[in-house]
N, C-alpha and C. Protein backbone atom coordinates (compact mmCIF):
# COMPACT_ATOMS: atom_id res chain seq x y z
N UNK A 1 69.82 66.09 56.68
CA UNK A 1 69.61 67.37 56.01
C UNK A 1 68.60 68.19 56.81
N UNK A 2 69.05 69.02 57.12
CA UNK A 2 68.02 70.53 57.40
C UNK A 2 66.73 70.50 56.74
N UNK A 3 65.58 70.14 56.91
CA UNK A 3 64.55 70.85 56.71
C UNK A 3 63.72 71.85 56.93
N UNK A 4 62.44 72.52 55.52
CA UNK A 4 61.90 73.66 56.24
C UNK A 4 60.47 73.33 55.49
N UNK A 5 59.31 73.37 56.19
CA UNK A 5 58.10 73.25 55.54
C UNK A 5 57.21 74.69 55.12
N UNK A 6 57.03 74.80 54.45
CA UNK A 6 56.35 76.64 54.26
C UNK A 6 55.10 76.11 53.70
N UNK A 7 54.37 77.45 54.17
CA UNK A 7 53.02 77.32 54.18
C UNK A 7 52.80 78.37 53.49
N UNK A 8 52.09 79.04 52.80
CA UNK A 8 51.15 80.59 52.28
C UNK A 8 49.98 80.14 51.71
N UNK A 9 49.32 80.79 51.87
CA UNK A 9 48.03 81.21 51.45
C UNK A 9 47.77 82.71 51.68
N UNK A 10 46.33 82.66 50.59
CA UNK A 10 45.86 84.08 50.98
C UNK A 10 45.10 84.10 51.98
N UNK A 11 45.02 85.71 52.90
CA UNK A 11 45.14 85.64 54.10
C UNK A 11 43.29 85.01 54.26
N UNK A 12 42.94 84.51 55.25
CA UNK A 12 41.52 83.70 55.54
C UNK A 12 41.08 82.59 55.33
N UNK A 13 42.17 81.34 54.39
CA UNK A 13 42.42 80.68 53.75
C UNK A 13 42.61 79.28 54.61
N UNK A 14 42.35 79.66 55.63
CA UNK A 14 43.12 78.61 57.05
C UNK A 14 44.19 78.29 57.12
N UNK A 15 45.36 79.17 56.58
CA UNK A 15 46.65 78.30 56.67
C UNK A 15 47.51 78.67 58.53
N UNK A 16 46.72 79.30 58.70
CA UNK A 16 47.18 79.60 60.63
C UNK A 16 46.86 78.22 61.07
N UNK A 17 45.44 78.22 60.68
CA UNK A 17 44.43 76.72 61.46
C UNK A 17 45.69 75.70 61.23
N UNK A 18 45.81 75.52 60.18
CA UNK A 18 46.47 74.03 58.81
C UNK A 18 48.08 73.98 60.49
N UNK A 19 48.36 75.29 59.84
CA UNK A 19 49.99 74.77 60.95
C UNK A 19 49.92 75.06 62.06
N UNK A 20 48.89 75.49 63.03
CA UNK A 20 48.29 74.73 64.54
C UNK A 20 48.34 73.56 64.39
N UNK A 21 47.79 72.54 63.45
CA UNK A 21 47.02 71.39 63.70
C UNK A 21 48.58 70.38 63.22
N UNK A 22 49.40 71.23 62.32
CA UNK A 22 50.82 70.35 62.14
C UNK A 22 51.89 70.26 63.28
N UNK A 23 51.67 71.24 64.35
CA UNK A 23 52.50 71.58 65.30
C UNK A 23 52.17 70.85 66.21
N UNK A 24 50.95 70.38 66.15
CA UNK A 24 50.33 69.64 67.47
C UNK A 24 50.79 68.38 66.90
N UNK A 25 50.43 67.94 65.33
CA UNK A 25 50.60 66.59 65.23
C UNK A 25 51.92 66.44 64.85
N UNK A 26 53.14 67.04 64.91
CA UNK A 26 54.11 66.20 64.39
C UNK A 26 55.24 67.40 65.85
N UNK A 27 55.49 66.26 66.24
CA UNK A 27 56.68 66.94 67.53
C UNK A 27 57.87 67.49 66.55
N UNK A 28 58.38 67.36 65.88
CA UNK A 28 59.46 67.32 64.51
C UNK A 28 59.41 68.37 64.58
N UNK A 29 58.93 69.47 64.79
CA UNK A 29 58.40 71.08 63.62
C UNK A 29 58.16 71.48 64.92
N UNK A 30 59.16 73.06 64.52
CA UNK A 30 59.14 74.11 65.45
C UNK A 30 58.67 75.31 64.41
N UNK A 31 57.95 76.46 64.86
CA UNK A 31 57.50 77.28 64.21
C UNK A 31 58.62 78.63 64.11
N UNK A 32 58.29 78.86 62.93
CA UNK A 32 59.59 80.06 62.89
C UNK A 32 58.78 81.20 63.39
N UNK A 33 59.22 82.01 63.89
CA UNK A 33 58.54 83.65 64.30
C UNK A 33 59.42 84.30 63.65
N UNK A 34 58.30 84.68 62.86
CA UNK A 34 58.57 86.27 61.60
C UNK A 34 58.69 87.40 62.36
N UNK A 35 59.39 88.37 61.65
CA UNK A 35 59.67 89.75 62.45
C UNK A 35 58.34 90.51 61.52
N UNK A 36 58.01 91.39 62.15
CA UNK A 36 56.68 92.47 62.01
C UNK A 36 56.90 93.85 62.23
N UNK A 37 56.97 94.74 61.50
CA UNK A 37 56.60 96.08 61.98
C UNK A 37 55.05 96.84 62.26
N UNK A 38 54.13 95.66 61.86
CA UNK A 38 52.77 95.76 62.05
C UNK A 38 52.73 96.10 63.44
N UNK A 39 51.47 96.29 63.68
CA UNK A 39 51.09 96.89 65.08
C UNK A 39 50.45 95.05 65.53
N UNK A 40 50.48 94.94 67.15
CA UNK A 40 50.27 93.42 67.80
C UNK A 40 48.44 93.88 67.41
N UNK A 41 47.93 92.38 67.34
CA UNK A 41 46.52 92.61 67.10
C UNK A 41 45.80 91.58 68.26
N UNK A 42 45.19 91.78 68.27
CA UNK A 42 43.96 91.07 69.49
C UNK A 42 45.13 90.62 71.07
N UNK A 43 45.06 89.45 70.66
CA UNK A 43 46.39 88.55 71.94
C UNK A 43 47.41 88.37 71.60
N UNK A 44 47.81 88.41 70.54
CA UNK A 44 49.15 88.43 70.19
C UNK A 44 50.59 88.82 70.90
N UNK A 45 51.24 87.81 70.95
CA UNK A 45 52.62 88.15 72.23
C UNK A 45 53.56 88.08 71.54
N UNK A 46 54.68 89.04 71.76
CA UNK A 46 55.63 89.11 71.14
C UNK A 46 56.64 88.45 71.23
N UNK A 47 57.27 87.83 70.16
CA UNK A 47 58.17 86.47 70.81
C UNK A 47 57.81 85.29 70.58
N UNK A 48 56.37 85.17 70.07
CA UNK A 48 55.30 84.00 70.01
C UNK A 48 54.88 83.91 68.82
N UNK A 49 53.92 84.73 68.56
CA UNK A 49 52.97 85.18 67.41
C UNK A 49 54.25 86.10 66.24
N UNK A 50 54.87 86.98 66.56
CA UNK A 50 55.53 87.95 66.15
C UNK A 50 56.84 88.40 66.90
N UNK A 51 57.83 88.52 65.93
CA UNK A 51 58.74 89.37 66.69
C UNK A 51 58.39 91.11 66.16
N UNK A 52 57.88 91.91 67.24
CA UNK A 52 57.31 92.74 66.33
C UNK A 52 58.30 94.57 66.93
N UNK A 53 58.77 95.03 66.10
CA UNK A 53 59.92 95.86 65.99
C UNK A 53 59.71 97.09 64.86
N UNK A 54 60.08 98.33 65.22
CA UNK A 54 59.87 99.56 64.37
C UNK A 54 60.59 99.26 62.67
N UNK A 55 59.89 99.95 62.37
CA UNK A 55 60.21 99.86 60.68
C UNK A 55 61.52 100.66 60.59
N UNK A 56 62.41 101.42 61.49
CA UNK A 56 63.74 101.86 61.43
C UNK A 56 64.40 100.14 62.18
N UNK A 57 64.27 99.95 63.10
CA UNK A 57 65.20 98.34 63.30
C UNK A 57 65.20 97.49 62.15
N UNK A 58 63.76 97.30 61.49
CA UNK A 58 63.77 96.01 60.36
C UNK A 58 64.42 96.69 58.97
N UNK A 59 64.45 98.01 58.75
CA UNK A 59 65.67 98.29 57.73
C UNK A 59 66.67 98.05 57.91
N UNK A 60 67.35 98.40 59.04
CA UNK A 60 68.58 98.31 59.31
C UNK A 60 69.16 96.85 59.89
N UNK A 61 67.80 95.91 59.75
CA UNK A 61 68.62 94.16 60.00
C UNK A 61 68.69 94.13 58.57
N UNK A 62 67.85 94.87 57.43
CA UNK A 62 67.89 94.53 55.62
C UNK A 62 69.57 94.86 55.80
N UNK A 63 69.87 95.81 56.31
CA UNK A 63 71.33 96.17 55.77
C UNK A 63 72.17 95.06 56.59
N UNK A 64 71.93 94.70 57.36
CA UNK A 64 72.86 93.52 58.35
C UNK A 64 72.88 92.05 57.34
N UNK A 65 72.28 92.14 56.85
CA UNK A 65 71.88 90.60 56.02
C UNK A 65 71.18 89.80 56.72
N UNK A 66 70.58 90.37 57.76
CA UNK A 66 69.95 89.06 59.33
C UNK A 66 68.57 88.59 58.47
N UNK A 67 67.95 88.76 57.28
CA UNK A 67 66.73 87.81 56.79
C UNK A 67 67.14 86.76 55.86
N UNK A 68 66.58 85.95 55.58
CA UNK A 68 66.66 84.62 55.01
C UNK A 68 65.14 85.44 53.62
N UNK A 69 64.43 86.10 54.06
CA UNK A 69 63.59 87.00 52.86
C UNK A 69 62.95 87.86 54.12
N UNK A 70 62.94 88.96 53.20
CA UNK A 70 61.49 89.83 53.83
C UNK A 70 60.62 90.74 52.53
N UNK A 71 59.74 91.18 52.82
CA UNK A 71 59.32 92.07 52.01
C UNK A 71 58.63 93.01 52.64
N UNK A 72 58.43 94.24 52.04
CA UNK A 72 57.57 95.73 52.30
C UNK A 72 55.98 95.33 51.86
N UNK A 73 55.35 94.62 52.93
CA UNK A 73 53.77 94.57 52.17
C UNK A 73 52.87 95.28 51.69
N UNK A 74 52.90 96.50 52.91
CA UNK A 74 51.92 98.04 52.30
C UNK A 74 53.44 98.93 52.77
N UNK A 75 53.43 100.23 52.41
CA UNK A 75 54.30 101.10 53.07
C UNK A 75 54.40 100.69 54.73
N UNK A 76 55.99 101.19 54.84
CA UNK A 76 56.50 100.22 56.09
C UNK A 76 55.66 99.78 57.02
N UNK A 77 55.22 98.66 56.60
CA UNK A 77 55.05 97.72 57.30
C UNK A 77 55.36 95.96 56.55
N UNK A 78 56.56 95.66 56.85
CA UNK A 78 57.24 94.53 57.00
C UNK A 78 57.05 93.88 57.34
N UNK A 79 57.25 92.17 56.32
CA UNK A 79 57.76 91.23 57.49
C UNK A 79 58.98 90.20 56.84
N UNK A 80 59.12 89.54 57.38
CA UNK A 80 60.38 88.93 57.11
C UNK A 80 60.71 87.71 57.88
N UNK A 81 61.90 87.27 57.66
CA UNK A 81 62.25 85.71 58.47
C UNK A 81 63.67 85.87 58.60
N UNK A 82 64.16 86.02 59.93
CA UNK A 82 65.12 86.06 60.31
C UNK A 82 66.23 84.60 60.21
N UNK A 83 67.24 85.00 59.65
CA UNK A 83 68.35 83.69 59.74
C UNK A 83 68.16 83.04 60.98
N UNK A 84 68.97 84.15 62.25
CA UNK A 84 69.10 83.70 63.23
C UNK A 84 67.53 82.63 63.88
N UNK A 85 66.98 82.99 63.74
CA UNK A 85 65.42 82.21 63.84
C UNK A 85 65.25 80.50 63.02
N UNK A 86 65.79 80.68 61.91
CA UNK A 86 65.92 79.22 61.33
C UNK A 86 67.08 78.32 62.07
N UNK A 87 68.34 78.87 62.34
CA UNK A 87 69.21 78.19 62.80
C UNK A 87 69.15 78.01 64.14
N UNK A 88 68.25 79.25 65.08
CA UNK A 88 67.57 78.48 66.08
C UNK A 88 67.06 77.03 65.91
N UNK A 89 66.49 77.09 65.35
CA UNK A 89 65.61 75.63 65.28
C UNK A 89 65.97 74.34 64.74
N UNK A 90 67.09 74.48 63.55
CA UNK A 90 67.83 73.84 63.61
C UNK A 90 68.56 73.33 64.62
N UNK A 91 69.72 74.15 65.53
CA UNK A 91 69.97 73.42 66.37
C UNK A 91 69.67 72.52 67.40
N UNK A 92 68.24 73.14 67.42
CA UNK A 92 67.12 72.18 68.38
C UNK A 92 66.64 70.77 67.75
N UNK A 93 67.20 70.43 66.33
CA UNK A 93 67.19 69.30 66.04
C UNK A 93 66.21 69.18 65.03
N UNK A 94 65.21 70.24 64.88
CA UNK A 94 63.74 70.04 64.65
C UNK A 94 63.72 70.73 63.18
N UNK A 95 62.37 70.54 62.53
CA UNK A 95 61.89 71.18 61.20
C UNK A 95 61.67 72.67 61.28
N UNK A 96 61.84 73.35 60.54
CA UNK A 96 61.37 74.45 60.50
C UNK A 96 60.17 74.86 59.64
N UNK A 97 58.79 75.10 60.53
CA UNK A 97 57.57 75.26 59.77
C UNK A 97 57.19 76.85 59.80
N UNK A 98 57.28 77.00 58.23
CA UNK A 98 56.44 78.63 58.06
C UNK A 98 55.22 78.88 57.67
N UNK A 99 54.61 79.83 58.39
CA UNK A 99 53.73 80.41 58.35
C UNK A 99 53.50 81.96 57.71
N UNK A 100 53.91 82.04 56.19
CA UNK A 100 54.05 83.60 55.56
C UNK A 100 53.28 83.80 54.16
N UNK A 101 53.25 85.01 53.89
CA UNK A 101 52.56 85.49 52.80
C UNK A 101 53.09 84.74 51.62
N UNK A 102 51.92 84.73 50.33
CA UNK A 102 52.67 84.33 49.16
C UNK A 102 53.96 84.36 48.84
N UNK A 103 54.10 86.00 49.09
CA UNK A 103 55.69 86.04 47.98
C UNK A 103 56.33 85.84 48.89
N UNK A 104 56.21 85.81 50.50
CA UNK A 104 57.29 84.93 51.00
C UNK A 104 57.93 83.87 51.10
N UNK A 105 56.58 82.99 50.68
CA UNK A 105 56.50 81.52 50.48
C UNK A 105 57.54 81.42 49.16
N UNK A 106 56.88 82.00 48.07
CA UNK A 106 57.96 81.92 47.02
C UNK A 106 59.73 82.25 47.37
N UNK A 107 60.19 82.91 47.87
CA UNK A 107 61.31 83.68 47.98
C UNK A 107 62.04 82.26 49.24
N UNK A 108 61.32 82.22 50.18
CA UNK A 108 61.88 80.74 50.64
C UNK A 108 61.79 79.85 49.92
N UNK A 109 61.14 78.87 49.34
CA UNK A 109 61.61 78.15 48.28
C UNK A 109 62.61 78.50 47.59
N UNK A 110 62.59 79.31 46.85
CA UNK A 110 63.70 79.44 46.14
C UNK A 110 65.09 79.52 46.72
N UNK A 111 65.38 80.20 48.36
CA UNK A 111 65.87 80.18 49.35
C UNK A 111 66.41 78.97 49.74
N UNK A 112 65.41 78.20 49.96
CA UNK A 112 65.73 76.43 50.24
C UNK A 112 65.98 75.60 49.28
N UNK A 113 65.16 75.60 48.69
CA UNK A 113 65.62 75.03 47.19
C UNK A 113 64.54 73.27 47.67
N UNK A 114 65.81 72.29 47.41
CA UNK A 114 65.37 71.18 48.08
C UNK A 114 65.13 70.75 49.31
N UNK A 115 65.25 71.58 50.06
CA UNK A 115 65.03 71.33 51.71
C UNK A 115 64.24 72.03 52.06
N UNK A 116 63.26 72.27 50.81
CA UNK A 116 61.63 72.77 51.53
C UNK A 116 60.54 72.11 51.04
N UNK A 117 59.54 71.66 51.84
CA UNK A 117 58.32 71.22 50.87
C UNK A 117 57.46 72.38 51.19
N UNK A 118 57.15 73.28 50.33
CA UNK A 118 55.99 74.15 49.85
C UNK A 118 54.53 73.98 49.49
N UNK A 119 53.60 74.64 50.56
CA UNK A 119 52.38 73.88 50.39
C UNK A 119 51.30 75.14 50.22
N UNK A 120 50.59 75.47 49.50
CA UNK A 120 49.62 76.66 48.73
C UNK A 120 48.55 75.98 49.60
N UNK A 121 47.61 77.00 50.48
CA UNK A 121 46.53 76.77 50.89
C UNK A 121 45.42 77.48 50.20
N UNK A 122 44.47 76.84 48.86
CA UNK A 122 44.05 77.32 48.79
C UNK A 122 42.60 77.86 48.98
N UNK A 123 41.45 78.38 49.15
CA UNK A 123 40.12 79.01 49.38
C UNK A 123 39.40 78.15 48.08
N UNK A 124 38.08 77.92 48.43
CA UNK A 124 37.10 77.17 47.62
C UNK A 124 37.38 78.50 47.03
N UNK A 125 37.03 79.34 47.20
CA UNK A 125 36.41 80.56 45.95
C UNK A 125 37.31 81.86 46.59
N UNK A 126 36.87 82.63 45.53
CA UNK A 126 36.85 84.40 46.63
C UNK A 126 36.07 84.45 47.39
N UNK A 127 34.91 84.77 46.74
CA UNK A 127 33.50 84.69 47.70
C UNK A 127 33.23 84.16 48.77
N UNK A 128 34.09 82.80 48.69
CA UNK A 128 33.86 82.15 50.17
C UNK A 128 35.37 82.62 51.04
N UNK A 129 36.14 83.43 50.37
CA UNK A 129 37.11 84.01 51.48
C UNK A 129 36.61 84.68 51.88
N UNK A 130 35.76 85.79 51.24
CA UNK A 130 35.37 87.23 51.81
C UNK A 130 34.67 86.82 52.89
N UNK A 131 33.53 86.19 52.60
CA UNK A 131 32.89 85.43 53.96
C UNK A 131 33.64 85.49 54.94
N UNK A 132 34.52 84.38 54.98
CA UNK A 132 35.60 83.93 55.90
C UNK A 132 35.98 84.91 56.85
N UNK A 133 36.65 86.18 55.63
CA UNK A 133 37.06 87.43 56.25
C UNK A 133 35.98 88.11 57.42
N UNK A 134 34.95 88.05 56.61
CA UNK A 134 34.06 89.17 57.28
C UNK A 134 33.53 88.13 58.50
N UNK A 135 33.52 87.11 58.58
CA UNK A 135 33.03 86.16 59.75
C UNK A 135 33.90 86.29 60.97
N UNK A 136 35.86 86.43 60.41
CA UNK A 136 36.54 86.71 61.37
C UNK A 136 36.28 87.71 62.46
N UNK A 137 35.65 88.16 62.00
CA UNK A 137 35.34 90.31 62.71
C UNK A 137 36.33 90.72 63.17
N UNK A 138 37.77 90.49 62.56
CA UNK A 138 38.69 91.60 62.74
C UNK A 138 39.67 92.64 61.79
N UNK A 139 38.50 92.83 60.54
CA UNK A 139 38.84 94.09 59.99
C UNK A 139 37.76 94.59 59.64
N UNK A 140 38.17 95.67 59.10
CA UNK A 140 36.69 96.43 58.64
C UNK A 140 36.46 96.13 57.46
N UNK A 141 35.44 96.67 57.05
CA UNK A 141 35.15 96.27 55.18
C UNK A 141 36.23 97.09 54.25
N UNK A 142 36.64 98.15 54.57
CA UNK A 142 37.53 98.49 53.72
C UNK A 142 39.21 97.59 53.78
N UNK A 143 39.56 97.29 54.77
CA UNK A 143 40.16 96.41 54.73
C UNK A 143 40.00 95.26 54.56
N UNK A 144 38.86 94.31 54.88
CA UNK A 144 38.28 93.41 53.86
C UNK A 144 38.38 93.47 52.50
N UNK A 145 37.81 94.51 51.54
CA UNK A 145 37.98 94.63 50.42
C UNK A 145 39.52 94.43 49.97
N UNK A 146 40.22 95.22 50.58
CA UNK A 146 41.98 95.30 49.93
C UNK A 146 42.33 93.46 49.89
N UNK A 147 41.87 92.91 51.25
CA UNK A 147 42.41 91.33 51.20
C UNK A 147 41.88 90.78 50.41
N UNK A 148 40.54 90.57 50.04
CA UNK A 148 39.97 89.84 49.07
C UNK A 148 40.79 90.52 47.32
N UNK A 149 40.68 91.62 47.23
CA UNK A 149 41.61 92.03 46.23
C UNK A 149 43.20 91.45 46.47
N UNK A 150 43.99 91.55 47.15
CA UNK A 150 45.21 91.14 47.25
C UNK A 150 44.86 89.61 47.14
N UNK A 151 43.95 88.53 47.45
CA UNK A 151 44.23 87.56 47.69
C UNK A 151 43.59 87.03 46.07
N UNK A 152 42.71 87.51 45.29
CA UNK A 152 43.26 86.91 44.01
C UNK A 152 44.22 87.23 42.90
N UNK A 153 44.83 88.42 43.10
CA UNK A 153 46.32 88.42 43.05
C UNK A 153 47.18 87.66 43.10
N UNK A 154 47.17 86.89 44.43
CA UNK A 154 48.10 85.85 45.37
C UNK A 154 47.74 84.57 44.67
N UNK A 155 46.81 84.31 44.44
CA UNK A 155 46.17 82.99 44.02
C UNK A 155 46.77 82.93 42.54
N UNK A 156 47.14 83.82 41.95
CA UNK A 156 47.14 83.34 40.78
C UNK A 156 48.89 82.75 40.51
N UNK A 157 49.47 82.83 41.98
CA UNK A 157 50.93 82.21 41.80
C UNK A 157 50.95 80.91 42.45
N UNK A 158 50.06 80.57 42.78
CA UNK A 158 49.99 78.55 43.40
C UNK A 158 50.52 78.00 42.59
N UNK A 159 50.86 78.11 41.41
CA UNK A 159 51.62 76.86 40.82
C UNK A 159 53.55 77.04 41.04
N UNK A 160 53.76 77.74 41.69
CA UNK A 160 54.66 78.00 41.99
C UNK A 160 55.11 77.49 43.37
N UNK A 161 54.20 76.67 43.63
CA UNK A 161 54.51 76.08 45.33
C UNK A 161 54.35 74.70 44.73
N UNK A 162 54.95 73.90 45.88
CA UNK A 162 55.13 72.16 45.89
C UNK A 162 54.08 71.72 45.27
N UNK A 163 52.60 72.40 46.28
CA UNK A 163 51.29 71.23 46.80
C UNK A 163 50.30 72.34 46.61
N UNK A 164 49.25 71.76 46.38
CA UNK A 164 48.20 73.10 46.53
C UNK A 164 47.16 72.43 46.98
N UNK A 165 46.58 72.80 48.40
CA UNK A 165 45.80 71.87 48.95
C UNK A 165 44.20 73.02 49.29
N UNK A 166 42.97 72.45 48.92
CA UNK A 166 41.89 73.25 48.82
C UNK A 166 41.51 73.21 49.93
N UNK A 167 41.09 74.56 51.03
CA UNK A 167 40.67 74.30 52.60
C UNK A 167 39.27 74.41 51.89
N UNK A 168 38.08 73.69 51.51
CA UNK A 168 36.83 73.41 51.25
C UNK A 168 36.38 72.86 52.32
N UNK A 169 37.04 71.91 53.21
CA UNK A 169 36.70 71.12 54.30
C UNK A 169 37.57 70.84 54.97
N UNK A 170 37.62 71.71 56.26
CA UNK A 170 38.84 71.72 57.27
C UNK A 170 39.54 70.42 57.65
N UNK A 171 38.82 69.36 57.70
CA UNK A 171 39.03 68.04 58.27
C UNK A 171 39.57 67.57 57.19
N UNK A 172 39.49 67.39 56.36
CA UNK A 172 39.97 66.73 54.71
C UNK A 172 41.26 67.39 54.78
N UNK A 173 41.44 68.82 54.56
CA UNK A 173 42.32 69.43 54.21
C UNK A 173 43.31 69.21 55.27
N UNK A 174 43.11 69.01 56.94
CA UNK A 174 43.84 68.83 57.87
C UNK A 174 44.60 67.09 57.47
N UNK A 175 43.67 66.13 57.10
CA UNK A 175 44.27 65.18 56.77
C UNK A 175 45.33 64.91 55.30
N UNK A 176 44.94 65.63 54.52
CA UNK A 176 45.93 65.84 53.31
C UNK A 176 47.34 66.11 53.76
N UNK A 177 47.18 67.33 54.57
CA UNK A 177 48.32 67.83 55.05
C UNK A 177 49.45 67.42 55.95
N UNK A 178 48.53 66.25 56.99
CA UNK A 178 48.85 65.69 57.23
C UNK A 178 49.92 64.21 56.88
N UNK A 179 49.54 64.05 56.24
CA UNK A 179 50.10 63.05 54.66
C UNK A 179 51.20 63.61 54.14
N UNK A 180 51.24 65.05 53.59
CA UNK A 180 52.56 65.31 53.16
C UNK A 180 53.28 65.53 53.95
N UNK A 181 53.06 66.27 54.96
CA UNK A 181 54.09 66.77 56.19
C UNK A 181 54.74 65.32 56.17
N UNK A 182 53.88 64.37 56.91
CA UNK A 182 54.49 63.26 57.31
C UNK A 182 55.64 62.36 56.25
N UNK A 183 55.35 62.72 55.01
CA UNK A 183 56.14 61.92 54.18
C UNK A 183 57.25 62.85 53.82
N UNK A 184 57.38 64.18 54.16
CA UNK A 184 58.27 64.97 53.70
C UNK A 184 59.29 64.79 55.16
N UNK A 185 58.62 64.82 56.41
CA UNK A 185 59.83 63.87 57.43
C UNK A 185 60.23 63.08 57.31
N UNK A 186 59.71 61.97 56.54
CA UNK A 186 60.50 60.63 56.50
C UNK A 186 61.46 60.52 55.23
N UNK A 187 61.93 61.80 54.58
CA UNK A 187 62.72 61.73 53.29
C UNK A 187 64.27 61.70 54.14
C-alpha cells in the first residue's frame, strides 16, 4: 500500500526541524514539494523548498484538477499539493512525507484516509511560539502578531490529526517521532 506521512503545525512549532530529522532518519520518505504563489524567502530554491508559480498558473491547475488539496491562505497567495508530486514519489517506491499548514494537514487526511499517519506538532504555549517567532528574525512584529493569532486558531483543531506530539524539547520530540514514523513503515 501507498503511504503518506503529514505533518502540520502552527507555523514556529518545529515541524520543518521534526521532518529534516525524519528525512535523514528514515531512507523510506521522500518529501513532497508544495506549489506556492508566495514570494521565495531567504535561500529557498525552487524545485526544493517550493514549487513557486503566479497566482494566475495555481488557479488554473484548481481548474485542471492537478491538487490532491490546496487552499487560499491570505488573498492570493496559495499553496497546495500537487497529484503529479505524490505519484512522483510513489513510483520511486518511497513514502510520501508532508510538510503543510493545518487545514492542509486536515484535507489530506481526509484525502488519504488510511494511508496516512497524521502527526500535530504542537508548541509548549503561545507565548513560547511568539518567542520562537521573534527569535527566528524573519518577520516583522506585525507579521509576528497575525502568526501567533492564526496559530491559536490552528491549535484548536489537533484533535483532528492521528498524534499530537509537544515540541517542549526538541530531542524528546525528535525521538517520539521517531517511534511513530518507524512503526507506521512497518504496517
Amino acid at each position: 500500500m501507498n503511504k503518506v506521512i503529514i505533518f502540520s503545525a502552527p507555523s514556529g512549532s518545529g515541524k520543518t526541524t521534526l521532518v529534516k530529522n525524519c528525512l535523514e532518519n528514515f531512507p523510506a520518505l521522500a518529501f513532497s514539494v508544495s506549489c506556492t504563489t508566495r514570494n521565495q524567502r531567504g535561500t529557498e530554491i525552487n524545485g526544493v523548498d517550493y514549487h513557486f508559480i503566479s497566482a494566475e498558473d495555481f488557479r488554473k491547475k484548481i481548474t485542471e484538477d492537478a491538487f490532491v488539496e490546496y487552499e487560499e491562505v491570505y488573498e492570493n497567495m496559495y499553496y497546495g499539493t500537487l497529484k503529479a508530486e505524490v505519484e512522483r514519489i510513489w513510483k520511486s517506491g518511497k513514502t510520501v512525507i508532508f510538510d503543510v499548514d493545518v487545514k492542509g494537514g486536515i484535507s489530506l487526511k481526509e484525502y488519504f484516509s488510511e494511508q496516512a499517519l497524521s502527526i500535530f506538532i504542537m508548541p509548549p504555549s503561545v507565548a513560547e511560539l511568539e518567542l520562537r517567532l521573534i527569535a527566528r528574525g524573519t518577520d516583522d512584529l506585525e507579521t509576528i502578531k497575525t502568526r501567533v493569532h492564526k496559530a491559536a486558531e490552528e491549535m484548536t483543531f489537533k484533535n483532528r490529526f492521528d498524534v499530537i506530539v509537544v515540541n517542549n524539547d526538541l530531542e524528546i520530540a525528535k525521538k517520539n517521532i521517531d517511534q511513530l514514523v518507524g512503526n507506521f513503515l512497518k504496517l
